[in-house]
C-alpha atoms as a PDB file:
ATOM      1  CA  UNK A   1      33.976   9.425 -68.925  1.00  0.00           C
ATOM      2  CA  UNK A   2      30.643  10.433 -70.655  1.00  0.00           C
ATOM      3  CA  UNK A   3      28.692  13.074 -69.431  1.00  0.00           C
ATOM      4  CA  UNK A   4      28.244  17.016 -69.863  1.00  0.00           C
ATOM      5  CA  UNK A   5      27.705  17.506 -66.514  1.00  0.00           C
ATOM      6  CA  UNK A   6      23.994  18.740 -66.902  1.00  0.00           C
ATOM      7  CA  UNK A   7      22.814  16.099 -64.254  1.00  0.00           C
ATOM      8  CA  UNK A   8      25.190  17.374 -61.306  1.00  0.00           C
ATOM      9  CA  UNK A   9      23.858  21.011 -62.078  1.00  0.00           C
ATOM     10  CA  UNK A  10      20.669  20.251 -62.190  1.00  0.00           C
ATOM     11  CA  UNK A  11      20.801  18.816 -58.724  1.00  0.00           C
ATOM     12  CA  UNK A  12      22.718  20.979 -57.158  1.00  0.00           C
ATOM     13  CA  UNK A  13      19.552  23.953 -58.724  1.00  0.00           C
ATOM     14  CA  UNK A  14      16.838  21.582 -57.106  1.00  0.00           C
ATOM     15  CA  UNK A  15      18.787  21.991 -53.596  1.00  0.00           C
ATOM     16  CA  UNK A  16      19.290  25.041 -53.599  1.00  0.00           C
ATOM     17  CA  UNK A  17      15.756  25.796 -54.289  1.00  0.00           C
ATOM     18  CA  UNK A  18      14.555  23.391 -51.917  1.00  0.00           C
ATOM     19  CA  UNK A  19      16.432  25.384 -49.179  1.00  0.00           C
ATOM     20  CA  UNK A  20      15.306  27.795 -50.348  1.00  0.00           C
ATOM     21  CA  UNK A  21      11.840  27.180 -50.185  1.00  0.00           C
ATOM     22  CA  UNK A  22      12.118  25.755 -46.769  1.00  0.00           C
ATOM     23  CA  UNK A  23      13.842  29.382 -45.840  1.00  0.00           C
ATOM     24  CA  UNK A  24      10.875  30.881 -47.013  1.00  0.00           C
ATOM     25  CA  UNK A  25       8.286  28.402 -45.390  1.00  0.00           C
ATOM     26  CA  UNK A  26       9.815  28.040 -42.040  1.00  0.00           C
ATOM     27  CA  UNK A  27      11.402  31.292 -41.226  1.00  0.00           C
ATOM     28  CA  UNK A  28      15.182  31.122 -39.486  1.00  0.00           C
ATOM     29  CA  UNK A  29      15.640  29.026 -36.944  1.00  0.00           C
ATOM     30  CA  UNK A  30      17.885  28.752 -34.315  1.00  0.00           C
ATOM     31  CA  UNK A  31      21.159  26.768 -34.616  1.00  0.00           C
ATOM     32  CA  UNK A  32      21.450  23.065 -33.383  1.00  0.00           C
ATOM     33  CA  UNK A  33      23.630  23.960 -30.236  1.00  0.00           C
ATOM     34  CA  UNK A  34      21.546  26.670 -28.866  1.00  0.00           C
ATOM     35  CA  UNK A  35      23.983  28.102 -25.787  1.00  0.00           C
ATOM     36  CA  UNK A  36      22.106  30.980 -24.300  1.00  0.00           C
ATOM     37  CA  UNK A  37      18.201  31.539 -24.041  1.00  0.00           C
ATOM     38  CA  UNK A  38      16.373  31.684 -27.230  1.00  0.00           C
ATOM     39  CA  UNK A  39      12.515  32.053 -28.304  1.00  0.00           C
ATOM     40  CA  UNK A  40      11.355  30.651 -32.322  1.00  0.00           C
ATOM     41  CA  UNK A  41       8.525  31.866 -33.808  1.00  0.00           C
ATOM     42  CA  UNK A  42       6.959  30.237 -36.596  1.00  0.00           C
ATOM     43  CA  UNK A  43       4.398  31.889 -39.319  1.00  0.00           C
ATOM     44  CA  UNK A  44       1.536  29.828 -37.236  1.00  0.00           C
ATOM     45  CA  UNK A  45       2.333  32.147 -34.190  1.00  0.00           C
ATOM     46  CA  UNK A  46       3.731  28.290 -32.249  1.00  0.00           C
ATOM     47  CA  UNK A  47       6.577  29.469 -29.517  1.00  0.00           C
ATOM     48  CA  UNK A  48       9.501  27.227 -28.969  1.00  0.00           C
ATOM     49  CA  UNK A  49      11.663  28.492 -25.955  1.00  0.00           C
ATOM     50  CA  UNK A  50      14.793  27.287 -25.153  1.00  0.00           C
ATOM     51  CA  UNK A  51      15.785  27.867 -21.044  1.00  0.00           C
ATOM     52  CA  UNK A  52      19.657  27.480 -20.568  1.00  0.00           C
ATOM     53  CA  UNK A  53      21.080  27.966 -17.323  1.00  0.00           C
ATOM     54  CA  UNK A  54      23.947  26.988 -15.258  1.00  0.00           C
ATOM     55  CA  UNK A  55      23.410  23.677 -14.026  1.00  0.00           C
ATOM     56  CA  UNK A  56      26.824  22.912 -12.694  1.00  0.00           C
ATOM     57  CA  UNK A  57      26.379  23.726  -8.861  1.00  0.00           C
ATOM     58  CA  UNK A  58      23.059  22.208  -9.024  1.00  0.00           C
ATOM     59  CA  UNK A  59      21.357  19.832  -6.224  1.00  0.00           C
ATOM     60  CA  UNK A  60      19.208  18.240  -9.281  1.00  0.00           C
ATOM     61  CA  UNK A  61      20.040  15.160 -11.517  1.00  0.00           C
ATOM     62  CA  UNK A  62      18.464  15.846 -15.023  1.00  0.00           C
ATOM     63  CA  UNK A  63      16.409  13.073 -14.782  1.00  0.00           C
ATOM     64  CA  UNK A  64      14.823  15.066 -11.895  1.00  0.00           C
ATOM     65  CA  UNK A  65      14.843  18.455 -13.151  1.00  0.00           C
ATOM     66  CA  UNK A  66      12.931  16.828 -16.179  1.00  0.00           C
ATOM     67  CA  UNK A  67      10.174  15.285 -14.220  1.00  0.00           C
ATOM     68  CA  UNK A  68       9.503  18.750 -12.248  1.00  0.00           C
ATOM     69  CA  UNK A  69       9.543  20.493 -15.542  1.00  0.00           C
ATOM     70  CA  UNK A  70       6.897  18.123 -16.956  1.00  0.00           C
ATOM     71  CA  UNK A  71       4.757  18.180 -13.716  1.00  0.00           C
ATOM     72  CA  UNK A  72       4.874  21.878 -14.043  1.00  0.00           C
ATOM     73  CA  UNK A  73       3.800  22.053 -17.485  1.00  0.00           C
ATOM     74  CA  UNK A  74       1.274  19.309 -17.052  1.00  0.00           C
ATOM     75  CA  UNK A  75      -0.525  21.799 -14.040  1.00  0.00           C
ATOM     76  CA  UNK A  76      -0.263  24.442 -16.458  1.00  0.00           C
ATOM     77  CA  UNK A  77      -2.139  22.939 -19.126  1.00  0.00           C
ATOM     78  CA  UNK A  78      -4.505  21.812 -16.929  1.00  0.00           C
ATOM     79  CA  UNK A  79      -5.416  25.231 -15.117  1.00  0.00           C
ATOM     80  CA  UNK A  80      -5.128  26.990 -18.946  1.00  0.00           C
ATOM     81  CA  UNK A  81      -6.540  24.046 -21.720  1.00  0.00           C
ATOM     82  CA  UNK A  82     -10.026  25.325 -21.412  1.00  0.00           C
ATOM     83  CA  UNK A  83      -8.780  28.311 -22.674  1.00  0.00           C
ATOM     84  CA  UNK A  84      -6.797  27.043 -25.747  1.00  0.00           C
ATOM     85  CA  UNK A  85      -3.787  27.519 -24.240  1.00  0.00           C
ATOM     86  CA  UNK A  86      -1.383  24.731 -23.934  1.00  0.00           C
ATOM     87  CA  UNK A  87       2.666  23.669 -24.034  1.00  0.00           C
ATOM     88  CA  UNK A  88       4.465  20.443 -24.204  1.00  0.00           C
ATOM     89  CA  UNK A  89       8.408  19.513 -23.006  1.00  0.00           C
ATOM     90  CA  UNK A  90      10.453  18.958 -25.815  1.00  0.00           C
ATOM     91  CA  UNK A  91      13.612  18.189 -24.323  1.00  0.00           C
ATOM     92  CA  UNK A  92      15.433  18.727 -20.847  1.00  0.00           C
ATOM     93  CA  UNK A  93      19.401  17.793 -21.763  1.00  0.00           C
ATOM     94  CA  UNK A  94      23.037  18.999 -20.651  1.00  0.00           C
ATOM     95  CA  UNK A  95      25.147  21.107 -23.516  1.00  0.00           C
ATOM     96  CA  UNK A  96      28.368  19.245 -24.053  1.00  0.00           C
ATOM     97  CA  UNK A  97      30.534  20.896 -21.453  1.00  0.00           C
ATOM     98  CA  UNK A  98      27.592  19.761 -19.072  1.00  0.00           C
ATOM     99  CA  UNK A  99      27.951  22.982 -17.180  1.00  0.00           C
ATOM    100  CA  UNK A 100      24.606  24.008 -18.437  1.00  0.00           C
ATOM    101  CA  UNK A 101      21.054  22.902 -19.050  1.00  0.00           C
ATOM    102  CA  UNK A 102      18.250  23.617 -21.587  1.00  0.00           C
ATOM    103  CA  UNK A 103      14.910  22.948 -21.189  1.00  0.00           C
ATOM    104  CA  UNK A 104      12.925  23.716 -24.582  1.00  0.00           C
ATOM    105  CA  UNK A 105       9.404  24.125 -24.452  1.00  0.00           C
ATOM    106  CA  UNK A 106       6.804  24.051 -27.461  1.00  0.00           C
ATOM    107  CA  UNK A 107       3.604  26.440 -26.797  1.00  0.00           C
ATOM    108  CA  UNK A 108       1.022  26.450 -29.039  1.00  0.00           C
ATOM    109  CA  UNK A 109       0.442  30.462 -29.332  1.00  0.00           C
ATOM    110  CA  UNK A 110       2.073  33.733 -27.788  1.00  0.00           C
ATOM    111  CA  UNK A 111      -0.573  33.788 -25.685  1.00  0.00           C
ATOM    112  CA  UNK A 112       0.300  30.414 -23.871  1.00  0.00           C
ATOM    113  CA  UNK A 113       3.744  31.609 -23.417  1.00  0.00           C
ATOM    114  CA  UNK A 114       2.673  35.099 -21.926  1.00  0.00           C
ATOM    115  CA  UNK A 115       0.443  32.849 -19.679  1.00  0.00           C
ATOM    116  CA  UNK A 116       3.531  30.726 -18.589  1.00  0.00           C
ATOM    117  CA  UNK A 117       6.156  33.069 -18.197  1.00  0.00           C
ATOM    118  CA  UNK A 118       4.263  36.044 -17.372  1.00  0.00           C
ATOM    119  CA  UNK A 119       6.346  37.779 -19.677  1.00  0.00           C
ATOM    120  CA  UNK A 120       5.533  40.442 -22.277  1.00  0.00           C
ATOM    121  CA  UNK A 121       5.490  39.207 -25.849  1.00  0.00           C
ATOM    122  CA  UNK A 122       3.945  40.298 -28.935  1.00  0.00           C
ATOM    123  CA  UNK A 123       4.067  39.284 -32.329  1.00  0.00           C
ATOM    124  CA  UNK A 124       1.652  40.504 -35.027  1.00  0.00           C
ATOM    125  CA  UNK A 125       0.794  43.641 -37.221  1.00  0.00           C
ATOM    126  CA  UNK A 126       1.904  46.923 -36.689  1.00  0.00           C
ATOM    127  CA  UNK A 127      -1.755  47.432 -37.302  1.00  0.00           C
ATOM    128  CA  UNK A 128      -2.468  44.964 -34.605  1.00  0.00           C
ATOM    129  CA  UNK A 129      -0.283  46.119 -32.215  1.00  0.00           C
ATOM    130  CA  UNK A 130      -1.117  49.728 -32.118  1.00  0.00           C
ATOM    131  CA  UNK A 131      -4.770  48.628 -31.422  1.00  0.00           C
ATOM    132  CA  UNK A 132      -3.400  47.431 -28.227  1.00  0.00           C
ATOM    133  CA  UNK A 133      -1.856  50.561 -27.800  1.00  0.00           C
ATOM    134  CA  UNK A 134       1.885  49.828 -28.423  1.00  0.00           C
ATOM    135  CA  UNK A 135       3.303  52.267 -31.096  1.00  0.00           C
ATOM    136  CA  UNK A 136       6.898  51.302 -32.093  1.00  0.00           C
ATOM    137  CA  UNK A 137       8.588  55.548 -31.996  1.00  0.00           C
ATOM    138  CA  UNK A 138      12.039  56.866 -32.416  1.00  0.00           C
ATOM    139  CA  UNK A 139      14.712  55.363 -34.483  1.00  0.00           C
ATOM    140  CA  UNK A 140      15.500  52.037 -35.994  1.00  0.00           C
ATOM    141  CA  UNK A 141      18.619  50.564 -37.498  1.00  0.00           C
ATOM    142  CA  UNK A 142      18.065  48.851 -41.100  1.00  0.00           C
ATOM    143  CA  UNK A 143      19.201  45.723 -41.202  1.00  0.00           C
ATOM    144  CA  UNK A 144      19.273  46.471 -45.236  1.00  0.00           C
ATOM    145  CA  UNK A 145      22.174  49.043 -45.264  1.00  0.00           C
ATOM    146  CA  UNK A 146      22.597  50.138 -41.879  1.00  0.00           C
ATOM    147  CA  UNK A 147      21.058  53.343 -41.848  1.00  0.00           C
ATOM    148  CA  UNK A 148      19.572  54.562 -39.123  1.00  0.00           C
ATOM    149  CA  UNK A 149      15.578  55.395 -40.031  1.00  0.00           C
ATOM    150  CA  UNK A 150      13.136  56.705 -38.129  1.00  0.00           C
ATOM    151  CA  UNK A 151       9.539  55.064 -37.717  1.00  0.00           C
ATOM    152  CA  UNK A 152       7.332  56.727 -39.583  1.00  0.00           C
ATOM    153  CA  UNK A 153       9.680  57.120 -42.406  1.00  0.00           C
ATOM    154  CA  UNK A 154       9.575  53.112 -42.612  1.00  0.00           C
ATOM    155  CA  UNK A 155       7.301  52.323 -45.906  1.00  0.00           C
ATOM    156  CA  UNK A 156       4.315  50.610 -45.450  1.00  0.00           C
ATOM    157  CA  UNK A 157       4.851  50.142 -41.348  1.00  0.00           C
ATOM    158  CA  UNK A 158       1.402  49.662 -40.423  1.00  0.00           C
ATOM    159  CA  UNK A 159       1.208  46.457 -42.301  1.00  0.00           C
ATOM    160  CA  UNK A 160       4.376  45.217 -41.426  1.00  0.00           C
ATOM    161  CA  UNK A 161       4.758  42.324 -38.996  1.00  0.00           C
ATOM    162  CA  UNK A 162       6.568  43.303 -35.743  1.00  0.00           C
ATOM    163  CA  UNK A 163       7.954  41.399 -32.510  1.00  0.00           C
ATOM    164  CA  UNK A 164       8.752  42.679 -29.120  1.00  0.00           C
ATOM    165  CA  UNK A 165       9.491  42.104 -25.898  1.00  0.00           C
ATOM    166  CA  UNK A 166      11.832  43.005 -22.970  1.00  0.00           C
ATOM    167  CA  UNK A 167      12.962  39.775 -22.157  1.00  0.00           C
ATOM    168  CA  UNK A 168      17.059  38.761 -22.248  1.00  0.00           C
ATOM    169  CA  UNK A 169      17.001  36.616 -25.319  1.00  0.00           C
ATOM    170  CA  UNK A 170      18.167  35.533 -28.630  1.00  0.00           C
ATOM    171  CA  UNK A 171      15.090  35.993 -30.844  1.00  0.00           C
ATOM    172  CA  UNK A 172      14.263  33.985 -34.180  1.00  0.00           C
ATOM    173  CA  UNK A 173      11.243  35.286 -36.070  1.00  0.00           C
ATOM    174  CA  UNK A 174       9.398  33.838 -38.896  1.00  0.00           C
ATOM    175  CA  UNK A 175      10.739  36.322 -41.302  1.00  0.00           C
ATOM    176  CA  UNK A 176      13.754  37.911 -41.928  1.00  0.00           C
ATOM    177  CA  UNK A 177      14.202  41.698 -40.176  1.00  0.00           C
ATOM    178  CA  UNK A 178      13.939  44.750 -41.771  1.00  0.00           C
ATOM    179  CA  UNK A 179      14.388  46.832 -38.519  1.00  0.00           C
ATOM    180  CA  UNK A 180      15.579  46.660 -35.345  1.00  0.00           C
ATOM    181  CA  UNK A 181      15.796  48.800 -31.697  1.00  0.00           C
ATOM    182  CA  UNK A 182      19.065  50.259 -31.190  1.00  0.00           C
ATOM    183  CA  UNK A 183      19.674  48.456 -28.343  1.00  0.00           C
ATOM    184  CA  UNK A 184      19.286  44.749 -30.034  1.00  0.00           C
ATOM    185  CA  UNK A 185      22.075  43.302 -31.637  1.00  0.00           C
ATOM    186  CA  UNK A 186      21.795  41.661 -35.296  1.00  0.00           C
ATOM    187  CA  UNK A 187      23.566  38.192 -35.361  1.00  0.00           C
ATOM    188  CA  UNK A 188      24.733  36.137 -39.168  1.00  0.00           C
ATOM    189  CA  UNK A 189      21.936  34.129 -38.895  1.00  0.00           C
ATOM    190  CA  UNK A 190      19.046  36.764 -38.662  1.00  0.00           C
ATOM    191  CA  UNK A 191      18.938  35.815 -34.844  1.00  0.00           C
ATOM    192  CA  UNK A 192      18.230  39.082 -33.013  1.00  0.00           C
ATOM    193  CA  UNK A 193      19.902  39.425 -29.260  1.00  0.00           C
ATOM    194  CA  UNK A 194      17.758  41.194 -26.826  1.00  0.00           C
ATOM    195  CA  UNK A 195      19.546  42.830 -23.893  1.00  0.00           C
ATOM    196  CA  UNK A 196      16.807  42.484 -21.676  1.00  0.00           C
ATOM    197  CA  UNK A 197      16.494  46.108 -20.424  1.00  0.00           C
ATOM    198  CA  UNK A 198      13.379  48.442 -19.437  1.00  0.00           C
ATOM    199  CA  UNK A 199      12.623  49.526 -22.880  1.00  0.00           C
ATOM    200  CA  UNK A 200      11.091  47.358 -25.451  1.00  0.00           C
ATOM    201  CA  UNK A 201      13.476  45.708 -28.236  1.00  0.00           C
ATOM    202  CA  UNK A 202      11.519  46.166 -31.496  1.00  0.00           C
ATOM    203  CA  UNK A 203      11.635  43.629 -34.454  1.00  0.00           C
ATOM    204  CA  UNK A 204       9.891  44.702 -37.584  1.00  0.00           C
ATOM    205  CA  UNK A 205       9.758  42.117 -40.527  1.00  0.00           C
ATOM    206  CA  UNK A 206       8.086  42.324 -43.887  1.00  0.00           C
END
């Protein structure tokens, strides 16, 4: 058979930079089969949250679940659209053992989702979030070689993007971390667990 082979490598170069690229333009995501609770954020600052709760005891059909979830976000956008802040219902399905639900939900800014949930959320600067007066202090683990750093020995920190909350979740940020709160769990996939305590879990990315 003819051939040197030069066309297979080739292609299998313009994948991998194609994934790449898409890495670098879309930030991790979550996987497929998301199990537990889980918040994306993209490099626009757009919040997808994925609710997952037992389901199996329930007194709802999903159909009807659904239909409350979308009349519920349909009042919120109403009482918050003037104000730019709005979310849609992407999906409201059963995981495969159909012991559990999970409703996702797109919202168009942090802002929308702090409305919504009435949760704590950032995601910004350093900079950005110290003019708010939140100051990320004590000691972080890097994700780079495991050390154990303190804050202000963390290069360039003020510029740095960060993400935090106290909220029980798996978190997916538009970039990759650098540093993490003891108390948050690294995962293979960059996803950060957040136990969902008092304290803040910190997320610093480039």
């Amino acid at each position: 058979m003819k051939g040197n082979g030069k066309p297979f490598v080739c292609l299998t170069g313009l994948i991998v930079l194609c994934m790449l690229l898409l890495t670098a333009c879309n930030g991790f995501k979550p996987p497929e089969d998301v199990t537990v609770s889980t918040l994306a954020i993209d490099q626009e600052g757009k919040v997808t949250l994925w609710l997952v709760e037992d389901f199996s005891q329930s007194y709802y059909q999903v159909d009807e679940l659904k239909e409350m979830v979308e009349e519920e976000i349909a009042a919120f956008n109403a009482d918050h659209g003037l104000q730019g802040l709005t979310a849609q219902v992407e999906s409201v399905t059963m995981t495969d053992n159909e012991e559990k639900v999970s409703v996702r939900l797109l919202f168009n800014g942090v802002d929308a989702y702090r409305a919504y949930t009435g949760s704590v959320l950032f995601y910004g600067t350093v900079e950005e979030a110290g003019l708010l007066g939140y100051h990320p202090t004590g000691s972080f683990l890097s994700v780079k070689d495991g050390e154990t750093v303190p804050a202000e020995e963390i290069p360039d920190l003020s510029q740095k993007h960060i993400l935090f909350t106290k909220e029980k979740l798996c978190i997916y940020g538009p970039y990759r971390p650098q540093y993490i709160s003891g108390n948050a769990v690294l995962n293979e996939d960059y996803g950060v667990s957040v136990p969902g305590t008092e304290e803040y879990t910190y997320i610093i990315m480039k």
